[in-house]
N, C-alpha and C. Protein backbone atom coordinates (compact mmCIF):
# COMPACT_ATOMS: atom_id res chain seq x y z
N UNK A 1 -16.19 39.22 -13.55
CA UNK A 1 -17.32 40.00 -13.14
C UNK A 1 -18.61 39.14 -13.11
N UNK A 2 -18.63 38.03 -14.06
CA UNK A 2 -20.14 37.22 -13.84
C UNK A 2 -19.87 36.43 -12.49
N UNK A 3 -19.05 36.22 -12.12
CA UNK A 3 -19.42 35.31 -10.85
C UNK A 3 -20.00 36.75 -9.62
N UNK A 4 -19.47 37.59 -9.40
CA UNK A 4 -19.91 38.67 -8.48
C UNK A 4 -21.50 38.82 -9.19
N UNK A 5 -21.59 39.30 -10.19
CA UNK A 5 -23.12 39.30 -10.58
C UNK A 5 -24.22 38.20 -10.05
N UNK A 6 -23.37 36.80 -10.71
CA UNK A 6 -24.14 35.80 -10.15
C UNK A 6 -24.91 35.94 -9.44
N UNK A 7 -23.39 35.92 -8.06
CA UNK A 7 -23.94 35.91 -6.69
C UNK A 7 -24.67 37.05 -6.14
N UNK A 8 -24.53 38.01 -6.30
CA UNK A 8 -25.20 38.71 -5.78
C UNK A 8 -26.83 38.82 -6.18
N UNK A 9 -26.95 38.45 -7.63
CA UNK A 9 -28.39 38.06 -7.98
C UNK A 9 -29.16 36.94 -7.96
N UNK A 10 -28.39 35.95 -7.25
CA UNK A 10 -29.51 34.86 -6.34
C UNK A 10 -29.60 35.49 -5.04
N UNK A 11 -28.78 36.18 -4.39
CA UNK A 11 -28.21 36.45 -2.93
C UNK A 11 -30.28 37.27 -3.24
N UNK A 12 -30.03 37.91 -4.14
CA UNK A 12 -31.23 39.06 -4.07
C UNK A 12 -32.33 38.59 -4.19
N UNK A 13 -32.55 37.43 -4.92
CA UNK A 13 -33.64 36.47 -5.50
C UNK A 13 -33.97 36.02 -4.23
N UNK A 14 -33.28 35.16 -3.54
CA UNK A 14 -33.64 34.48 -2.30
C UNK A 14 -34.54 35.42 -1.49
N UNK A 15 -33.76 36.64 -1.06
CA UNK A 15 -33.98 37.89 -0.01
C UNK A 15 -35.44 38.10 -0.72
N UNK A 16 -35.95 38.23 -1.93
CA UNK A 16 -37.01 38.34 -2.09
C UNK A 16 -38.25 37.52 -2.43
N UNK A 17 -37.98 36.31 -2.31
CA UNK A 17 -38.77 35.42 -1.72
C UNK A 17 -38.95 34.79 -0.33
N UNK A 18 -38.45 35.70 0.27
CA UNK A 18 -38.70 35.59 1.82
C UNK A 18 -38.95 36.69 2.41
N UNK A 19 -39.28 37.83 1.60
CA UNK A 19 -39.44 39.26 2.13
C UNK A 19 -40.44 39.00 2.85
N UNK A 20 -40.73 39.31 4.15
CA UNK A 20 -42.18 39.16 5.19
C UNK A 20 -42.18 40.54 5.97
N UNK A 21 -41.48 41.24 6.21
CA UNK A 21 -41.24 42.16 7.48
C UNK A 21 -41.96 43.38 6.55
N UNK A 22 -41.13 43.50 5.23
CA UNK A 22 -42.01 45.33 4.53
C UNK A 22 -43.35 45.42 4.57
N UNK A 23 -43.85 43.83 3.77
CA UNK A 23 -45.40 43.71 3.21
C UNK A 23 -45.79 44.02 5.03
N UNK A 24 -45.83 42.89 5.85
CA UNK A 24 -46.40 42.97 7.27
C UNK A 24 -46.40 44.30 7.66
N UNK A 25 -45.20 44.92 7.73
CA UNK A 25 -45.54 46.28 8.57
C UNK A 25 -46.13 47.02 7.79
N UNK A 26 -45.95 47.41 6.33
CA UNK A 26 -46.92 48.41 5.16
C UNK A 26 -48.19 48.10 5.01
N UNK A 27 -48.84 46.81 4.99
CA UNK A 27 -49.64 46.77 4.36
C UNK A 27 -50.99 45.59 5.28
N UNK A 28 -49.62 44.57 5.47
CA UNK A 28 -50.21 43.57 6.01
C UNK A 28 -51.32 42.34 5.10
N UNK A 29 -50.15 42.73 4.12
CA UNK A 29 -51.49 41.55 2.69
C UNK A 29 -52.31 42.85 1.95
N UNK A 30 -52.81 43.60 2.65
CA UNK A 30 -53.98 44.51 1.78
C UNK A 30 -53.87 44.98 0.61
N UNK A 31 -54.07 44.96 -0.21
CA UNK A 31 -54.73 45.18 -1.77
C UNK A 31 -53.51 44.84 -2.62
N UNK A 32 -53.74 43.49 -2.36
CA UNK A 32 -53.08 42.26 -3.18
C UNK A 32 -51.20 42.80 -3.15
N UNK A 33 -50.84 42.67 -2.13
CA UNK A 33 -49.95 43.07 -1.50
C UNK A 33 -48.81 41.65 -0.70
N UNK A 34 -49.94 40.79 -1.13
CA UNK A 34 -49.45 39.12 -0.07
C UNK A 34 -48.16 38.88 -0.62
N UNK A 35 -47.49 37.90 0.44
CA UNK A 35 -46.24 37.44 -0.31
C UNK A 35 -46.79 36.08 0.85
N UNK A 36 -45.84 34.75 -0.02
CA UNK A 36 -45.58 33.27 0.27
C UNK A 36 -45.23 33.63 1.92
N UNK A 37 -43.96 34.79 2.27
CA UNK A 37 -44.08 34.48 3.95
C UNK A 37 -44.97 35.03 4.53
N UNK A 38 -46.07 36.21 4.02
CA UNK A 38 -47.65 36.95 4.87
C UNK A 38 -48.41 35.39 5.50
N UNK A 39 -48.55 34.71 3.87
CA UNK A 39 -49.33 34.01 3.83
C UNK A 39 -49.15 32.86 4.90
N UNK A 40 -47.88 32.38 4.83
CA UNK A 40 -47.39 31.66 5.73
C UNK A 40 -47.83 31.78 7.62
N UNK A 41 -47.40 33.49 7.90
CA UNK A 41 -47.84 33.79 8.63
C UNK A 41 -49.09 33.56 9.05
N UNK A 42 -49.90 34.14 8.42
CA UNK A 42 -51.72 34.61 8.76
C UNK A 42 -52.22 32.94 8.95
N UNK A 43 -51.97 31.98 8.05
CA UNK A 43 -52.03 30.61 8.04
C UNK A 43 -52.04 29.89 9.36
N UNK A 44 -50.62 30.60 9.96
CA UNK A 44 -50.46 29.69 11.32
C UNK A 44 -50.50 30.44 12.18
N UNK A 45 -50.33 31.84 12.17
CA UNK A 45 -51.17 32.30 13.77
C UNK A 45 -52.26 33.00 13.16
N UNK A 46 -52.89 33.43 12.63
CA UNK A 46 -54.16 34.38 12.45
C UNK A 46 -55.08 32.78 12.47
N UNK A 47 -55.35 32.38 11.41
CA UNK A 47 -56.16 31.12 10.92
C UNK A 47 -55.92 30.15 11.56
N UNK A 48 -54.61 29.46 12.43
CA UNK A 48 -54.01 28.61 13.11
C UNK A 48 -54.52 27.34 12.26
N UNK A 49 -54.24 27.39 11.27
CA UNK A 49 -54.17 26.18 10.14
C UNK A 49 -52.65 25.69 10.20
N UNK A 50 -52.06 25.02 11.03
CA UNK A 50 -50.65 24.21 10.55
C UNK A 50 -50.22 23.61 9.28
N UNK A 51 -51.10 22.82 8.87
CA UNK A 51 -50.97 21.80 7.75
C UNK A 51 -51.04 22.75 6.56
N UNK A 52 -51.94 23.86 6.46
CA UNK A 52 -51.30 24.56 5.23
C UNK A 52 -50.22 25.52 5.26
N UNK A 53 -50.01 25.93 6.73
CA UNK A 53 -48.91 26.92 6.74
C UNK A 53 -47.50 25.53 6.82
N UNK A 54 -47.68 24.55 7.09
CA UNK A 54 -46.36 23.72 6.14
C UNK A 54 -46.43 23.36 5.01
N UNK A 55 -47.57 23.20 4.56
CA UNK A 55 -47.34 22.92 3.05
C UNK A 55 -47.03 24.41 2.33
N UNK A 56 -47.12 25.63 2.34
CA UNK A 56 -46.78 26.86 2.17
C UNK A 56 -45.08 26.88 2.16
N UNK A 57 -44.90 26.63 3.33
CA UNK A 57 -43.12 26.61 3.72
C UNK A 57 -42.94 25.99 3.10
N UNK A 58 -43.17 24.45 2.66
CA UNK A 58 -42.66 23.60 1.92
C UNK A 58 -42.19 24.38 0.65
N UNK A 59 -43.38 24.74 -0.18
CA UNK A 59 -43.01 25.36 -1.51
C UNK A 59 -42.16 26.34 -1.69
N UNK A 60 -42.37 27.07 -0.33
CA UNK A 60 -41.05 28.12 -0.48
C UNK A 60 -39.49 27.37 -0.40
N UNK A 61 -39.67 26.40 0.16
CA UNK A 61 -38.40 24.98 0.07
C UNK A 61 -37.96 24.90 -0.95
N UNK A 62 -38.80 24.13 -2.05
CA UNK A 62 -38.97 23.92 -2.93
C UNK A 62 -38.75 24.89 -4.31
N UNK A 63 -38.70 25.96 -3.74
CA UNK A 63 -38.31 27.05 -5.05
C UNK A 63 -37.30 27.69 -4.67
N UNK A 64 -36.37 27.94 -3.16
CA UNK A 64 -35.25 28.21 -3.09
C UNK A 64 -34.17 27.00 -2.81
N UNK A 65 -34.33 26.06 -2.80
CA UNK A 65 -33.30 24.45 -3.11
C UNK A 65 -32.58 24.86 -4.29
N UNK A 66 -33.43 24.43 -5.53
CA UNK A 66 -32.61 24.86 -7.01
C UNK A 66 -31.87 26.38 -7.23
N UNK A 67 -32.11 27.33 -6.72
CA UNK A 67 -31.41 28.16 -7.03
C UNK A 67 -30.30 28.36 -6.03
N UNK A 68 -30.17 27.75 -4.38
CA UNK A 68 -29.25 27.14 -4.22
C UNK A 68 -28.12 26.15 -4.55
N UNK A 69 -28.46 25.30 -5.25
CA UNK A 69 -27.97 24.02 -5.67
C UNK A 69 -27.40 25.10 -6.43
N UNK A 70 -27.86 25.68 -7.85
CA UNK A 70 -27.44 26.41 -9.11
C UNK A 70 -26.11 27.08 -8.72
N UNK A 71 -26.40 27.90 -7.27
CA UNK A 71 -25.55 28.72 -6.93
C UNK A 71 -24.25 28.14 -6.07
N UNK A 72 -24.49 26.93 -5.45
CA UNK A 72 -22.96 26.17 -5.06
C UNK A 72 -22.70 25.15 -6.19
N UNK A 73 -23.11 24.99 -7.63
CA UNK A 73 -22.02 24.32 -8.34
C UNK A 73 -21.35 25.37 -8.98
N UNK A 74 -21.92 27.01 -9.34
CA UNK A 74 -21.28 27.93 -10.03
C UNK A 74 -20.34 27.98 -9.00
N UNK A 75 -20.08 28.11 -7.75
CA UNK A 75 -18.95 28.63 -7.15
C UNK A 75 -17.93 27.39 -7.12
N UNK A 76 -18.51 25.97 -7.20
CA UNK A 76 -17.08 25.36 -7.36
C UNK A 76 -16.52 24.88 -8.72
N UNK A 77 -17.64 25.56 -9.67
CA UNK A 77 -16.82 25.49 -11.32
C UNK A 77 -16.33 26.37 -11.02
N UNK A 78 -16.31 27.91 -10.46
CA UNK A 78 -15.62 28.78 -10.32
C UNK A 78 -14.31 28.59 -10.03
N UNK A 79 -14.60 27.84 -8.92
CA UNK A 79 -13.00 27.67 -8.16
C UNK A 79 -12.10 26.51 -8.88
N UNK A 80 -12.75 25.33 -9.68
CA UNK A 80 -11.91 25.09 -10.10
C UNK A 80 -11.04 25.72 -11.24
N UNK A 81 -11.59 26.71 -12.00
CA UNK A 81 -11.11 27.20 -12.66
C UNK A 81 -9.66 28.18 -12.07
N UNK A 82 -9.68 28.48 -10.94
CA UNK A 82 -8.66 29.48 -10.38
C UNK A 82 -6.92 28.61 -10.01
């Protein structure tokens, strides 16, 4: 049962560090409502700042890598175990 847990709770972690579509259509950022992809957004087409809307993406890189990585060595300790 922990490997199904696992996965499904990075699967969820990820999905919510890339949530962009609820905040945008609900709220649109307003009353402290932002998320890393609004921001991303408004950055490069509202503000048409490139260089910070990649350094933005970057970090979102940067914080879903490791919990990738985390999540393909659990599945092949998994498997070797089978």
């Amino acid at each position: 049962m922990r490997p199904t847990l696992l996965a499904v709770f990075i699967t969820v972690l990820i999905l919510v560090l890339k949530v962009f579509d609820i905040i945008y259509v609900m709220t649109n950022g307003r009353d402290n409502s932002d998320v890393i992809a609004n921001l991303f957004f408004r950055k490069l087409f509202v503000e048409q700042q490139a260089g910070q809307a990649s350094a933005i993406v970057v970090v979102l890189l940067l914080m879903v890598v490791p919990i990738l990585i985390f999540q393909v060595r659990s599945y092949k300790a998994q498997e070797a175990n089978r």
